[in-house]
Protein backbone atom coordinates (compact mmCIF):
# COMPACT_ATOMS: atom_id res chain seq x y z
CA UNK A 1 -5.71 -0.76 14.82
CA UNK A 2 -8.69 1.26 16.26
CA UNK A 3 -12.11 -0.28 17.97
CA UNK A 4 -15.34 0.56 16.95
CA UNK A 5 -19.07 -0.61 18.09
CA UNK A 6 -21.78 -1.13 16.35
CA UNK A 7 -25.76 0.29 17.13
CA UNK A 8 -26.97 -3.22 19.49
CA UNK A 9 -27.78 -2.62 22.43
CA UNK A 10 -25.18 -1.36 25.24
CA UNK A 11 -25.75 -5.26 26.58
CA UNK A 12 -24.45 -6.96 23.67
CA UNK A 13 -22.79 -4.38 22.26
CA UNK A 14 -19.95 -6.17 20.05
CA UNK A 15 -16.21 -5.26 19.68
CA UNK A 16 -15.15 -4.98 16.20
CA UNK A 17 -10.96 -4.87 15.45
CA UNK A 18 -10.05 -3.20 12.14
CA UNK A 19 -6.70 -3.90 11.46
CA UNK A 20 -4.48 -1.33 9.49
CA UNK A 21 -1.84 -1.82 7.53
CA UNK A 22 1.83 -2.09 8.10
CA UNK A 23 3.54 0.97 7.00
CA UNK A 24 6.43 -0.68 5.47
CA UNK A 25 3.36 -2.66 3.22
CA UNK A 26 2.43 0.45 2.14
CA UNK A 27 3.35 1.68 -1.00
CA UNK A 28 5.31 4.10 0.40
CA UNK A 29 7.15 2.02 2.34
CA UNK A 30 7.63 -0.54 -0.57
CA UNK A 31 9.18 2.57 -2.33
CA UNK A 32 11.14 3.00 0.36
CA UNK A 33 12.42 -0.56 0.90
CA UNK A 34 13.12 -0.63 -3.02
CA UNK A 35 15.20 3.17 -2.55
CA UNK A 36 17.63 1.55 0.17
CA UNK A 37 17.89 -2.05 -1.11
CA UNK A 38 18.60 -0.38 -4.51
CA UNK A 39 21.21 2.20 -3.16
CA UNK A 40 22.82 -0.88 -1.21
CA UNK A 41 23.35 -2.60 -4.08
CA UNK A 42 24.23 0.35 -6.43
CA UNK A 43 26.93 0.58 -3.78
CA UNK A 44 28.30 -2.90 -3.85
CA UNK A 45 28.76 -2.69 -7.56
CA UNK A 46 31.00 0.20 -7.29
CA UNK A 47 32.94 -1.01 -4.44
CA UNK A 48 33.46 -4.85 -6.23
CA UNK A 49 34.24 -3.03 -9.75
CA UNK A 50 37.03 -1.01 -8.25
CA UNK A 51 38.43 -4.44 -6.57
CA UNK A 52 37.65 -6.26 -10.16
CA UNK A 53 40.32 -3.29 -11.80
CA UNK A 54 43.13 -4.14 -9.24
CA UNK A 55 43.45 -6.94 -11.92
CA UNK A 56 45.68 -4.32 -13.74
CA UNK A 57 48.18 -3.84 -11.08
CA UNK A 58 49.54 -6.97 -11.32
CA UNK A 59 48.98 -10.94 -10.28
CA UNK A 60 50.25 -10.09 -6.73
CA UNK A 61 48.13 -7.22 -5.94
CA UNK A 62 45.44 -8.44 -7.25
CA UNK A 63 45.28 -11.99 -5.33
CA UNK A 64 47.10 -10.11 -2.37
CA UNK A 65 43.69 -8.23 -2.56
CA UNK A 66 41.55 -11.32 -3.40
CA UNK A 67 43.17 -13.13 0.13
CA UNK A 68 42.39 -9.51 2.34
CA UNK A 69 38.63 -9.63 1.46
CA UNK A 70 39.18 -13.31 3.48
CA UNK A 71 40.35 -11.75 6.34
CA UNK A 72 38.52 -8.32 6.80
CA UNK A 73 37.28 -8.28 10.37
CA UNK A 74 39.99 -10.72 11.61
CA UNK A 75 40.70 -11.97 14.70
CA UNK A 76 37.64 -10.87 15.73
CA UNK A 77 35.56 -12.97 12.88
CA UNK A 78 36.44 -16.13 12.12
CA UNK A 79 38.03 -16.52 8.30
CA UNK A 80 36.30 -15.40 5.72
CA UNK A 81 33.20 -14.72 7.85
CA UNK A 82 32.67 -11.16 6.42
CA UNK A 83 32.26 -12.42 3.04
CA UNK A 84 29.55 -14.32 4.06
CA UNK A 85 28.26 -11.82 5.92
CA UNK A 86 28.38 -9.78 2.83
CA UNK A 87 26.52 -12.34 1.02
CA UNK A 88 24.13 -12.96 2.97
CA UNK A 89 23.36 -8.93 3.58
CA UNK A 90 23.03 -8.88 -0.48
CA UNK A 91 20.81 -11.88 -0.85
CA UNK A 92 18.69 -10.13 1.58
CA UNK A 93 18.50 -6.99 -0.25
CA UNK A 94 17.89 -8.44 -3.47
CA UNK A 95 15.07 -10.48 -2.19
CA UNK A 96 13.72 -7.73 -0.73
CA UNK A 97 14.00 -5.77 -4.09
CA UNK A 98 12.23 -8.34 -5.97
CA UNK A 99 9.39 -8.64 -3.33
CA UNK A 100 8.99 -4.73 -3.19
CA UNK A 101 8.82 -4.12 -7.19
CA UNK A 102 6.43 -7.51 -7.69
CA UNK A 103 4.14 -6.29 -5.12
CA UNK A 104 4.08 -2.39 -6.66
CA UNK A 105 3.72 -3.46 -9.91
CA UNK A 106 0.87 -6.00 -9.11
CA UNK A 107 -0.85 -2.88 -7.01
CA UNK A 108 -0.50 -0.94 -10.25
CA UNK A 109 -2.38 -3.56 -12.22
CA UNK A 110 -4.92 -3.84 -9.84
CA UNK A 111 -5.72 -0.24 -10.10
CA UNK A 112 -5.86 -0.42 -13.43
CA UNK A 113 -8.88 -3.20 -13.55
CA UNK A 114 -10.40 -1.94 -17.01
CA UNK A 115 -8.22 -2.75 -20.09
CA UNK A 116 -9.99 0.05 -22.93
CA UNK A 117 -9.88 -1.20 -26.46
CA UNK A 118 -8.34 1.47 -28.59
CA UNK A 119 -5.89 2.59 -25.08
CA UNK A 120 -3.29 4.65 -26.54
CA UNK A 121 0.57 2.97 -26.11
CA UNK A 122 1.80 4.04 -22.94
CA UNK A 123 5.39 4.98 -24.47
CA UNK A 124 8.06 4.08 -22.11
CA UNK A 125 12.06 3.30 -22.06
CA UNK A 126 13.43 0.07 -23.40
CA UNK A 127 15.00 -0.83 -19.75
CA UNK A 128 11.39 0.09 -18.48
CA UNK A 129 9.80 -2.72 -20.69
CA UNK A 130 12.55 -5.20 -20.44
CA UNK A 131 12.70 -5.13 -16.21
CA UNK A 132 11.10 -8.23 -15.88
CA UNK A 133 12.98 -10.74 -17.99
CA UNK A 134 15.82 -8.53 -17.15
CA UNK A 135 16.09 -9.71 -13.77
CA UNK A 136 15.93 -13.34 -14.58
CA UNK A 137 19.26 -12.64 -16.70
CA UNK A 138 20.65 -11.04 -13.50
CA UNK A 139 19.25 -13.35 -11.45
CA UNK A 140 21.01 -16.08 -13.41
CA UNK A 141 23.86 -14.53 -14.06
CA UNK A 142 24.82 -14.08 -10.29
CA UNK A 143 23.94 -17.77 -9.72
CA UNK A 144 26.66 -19.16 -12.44
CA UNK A 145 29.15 -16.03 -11.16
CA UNK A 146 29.30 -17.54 -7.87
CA UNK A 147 29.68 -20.77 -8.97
CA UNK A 148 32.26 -19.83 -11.37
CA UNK A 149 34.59 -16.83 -9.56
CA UNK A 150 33.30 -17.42 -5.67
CA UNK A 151 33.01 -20.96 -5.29
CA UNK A 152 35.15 -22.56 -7.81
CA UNK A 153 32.82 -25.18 -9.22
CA UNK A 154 32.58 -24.18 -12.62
CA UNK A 155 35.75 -22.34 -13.25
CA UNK A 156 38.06 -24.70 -15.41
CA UNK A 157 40.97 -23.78 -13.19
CA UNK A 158 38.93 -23.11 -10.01
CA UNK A 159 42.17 -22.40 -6.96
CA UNK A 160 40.86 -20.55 -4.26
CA UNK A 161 44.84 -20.04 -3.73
CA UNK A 162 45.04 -17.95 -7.20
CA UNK A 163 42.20 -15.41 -8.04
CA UNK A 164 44.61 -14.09 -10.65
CA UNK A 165 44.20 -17.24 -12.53
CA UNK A 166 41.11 -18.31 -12.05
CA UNK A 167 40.14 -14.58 -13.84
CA UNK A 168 42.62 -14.88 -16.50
CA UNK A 169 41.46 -18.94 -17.55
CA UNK A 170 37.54 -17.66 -16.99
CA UNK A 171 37.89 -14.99 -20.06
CA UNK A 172 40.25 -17.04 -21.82
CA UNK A 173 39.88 -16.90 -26.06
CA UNK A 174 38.69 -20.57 -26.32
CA UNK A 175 36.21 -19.37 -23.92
CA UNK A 176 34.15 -16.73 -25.71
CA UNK A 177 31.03 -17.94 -24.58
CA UNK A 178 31.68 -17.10 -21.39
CA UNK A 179 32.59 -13.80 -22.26
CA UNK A 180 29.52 -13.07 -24.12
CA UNK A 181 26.94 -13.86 -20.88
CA UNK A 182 28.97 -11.97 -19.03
CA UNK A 183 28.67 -9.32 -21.74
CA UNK A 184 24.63 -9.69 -21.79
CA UNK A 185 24.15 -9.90 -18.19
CA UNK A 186 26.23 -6.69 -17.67
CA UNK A 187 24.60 -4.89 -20.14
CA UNK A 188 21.53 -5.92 -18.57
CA UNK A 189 22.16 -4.41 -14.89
CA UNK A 190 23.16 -1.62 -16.91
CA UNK A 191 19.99 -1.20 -18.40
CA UNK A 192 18.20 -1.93 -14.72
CA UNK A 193 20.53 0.80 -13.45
CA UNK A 194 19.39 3.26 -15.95
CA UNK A 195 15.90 3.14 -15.45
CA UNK A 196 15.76 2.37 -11.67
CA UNK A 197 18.54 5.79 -11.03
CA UNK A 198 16.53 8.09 -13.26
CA UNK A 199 13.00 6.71 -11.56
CA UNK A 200 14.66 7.25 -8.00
CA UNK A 201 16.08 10.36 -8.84
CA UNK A 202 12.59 11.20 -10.36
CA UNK A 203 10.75 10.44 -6.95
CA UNK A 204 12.39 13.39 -5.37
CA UNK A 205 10.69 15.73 -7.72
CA UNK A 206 13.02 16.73 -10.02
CA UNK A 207 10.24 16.53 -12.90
CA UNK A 208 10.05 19.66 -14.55
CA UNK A 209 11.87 19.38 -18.42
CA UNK A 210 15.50 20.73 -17.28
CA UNK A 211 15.17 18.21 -14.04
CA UNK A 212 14.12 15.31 -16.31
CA UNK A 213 16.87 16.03 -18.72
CA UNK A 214 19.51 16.19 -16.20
CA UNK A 215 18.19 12.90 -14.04
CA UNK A 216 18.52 10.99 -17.57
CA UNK A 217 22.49 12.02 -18.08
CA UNK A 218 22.96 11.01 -14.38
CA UNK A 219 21.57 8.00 -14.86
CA UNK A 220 23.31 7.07 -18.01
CA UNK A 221 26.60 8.35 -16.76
CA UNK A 222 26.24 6.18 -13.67
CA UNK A 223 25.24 3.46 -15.64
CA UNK A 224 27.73 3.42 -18.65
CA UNK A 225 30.47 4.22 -16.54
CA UNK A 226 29.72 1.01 -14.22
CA UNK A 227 29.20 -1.34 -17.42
CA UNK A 228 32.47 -0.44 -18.96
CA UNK A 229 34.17 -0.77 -15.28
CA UNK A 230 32.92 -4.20 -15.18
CA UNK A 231 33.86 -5.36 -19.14
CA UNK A 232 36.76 -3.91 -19.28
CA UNK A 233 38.21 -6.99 -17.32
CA UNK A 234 37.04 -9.54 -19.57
CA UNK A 235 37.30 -7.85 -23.03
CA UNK A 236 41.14 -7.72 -21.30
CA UNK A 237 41.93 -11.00 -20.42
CA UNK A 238 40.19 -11.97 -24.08
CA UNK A 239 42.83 -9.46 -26.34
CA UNK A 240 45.99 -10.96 -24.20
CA UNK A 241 46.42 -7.40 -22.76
CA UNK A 242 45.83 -9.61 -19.42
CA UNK A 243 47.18 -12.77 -19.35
């Protein structure tokens, strides 16, 4: 903030305290907050698909993997304190996400006051247009996965003593359904990751045609690749080639 006065006299001169604002409210700092929020998460998807695969190597490893994420940071947290830890670092970042994008895109609205009546289509991608009710699917889709694979509640078998299992009976034939959100709400975040990759990757000023090009292949490789990491599992357990 800086002080200013105004022209009364030097007697009653008056003290006037404009307040500036906080440079993580800007929208740079928005941007920014979305940028390491987004590469948090980006992160965490990678790291829990490769754990999701171990599912290939066998019931033991796999729940023999399942029971270590329970104890990382033993004896010096208490059981399964990291996970929580882990959750509640993610929640954070999400929330944080959200916030940051609502409040950018309401800025951009706001600068935009005048709506002209023959305004060309502004032509943009699919995942650009669909962000919005895109992140309620996510949104709800995390919700019923930590009811279902975390918590136990919904899962039909639901034995925090047998990951292995509760996978396998989750993605089970008679089970489609579940299958098919899980389909959806991948393909989704798939979709998110495109667009949000090639716009970060964008930001650093790779925007001539070759840099645009290449940002796009990025971001679909990145994004494809992560999609089938994550279906693969299910679409497994539903053929019988995990069972």
């Amino acid at each position: 903030m800086h002080w200013t006065t105004d022209q009364s006299p030097p007697s009653v001169g008056r003290v006037v305290i404009t307040k500036t604002r906080s440079p993580i409210r800007s929208n740079v700092g928005l941007k920014a907050v979305m940028a390491v929020t987004g590469i948090l998460l980006v992160l965490f998807l990678v790291v829990h698909m490769l754990g999701n695969l171990k599912i290939f190597t066998g019931e033991t490893s796999f729940d023999h993997y399942a029971h270590w994420l329970r104890d990382i940071g033993t004896p010096l947290l208490p059981h399964t304190w990291y996970l929580w830890i882990q959750r509640a670092v993610l929640t954070g970042a999400v929330v944080a996400h959200i916030v940051a994008a609502t409040v950018l895109a309401r800025r951009a609205r706001a600068a935009r006051p005048v709506k002209y009546a023959h305004r060309k289509k502004i032509q943009g991608s699919y995942a650009a247009r669909t962000m919005r009710w895109g992140g309620v699917i996510i949104l709800l889709f995390v919700i019923y996965h930590i009811l279902d694979l975390t918590t136990g509640h919904l899962n039909p078998q639901g034995d925090a003593g047998n990951p292995y299992g509760n996978v396998v009976t989750d993605f089970a034939p008679e089970r489609w359904y579940v299958t098919l959100f899980y389909t959806l709400a991948i393909v989704t975040v798939g979709f998110h990751l495109r667009h949000g990759i090639f716009s970060a990757l964008r930001s650093l000023g790779q925007q001539t045609p070759k840099g645009e090009r290449r940002n796009r292949a990025i971001a679909l490789v990145v994004a494809v690749g992560l999609c089938a990491g994550y279906l693969v599992v299910p679409f497994a357990v539903l053929t019988g080639l995990v069972s």
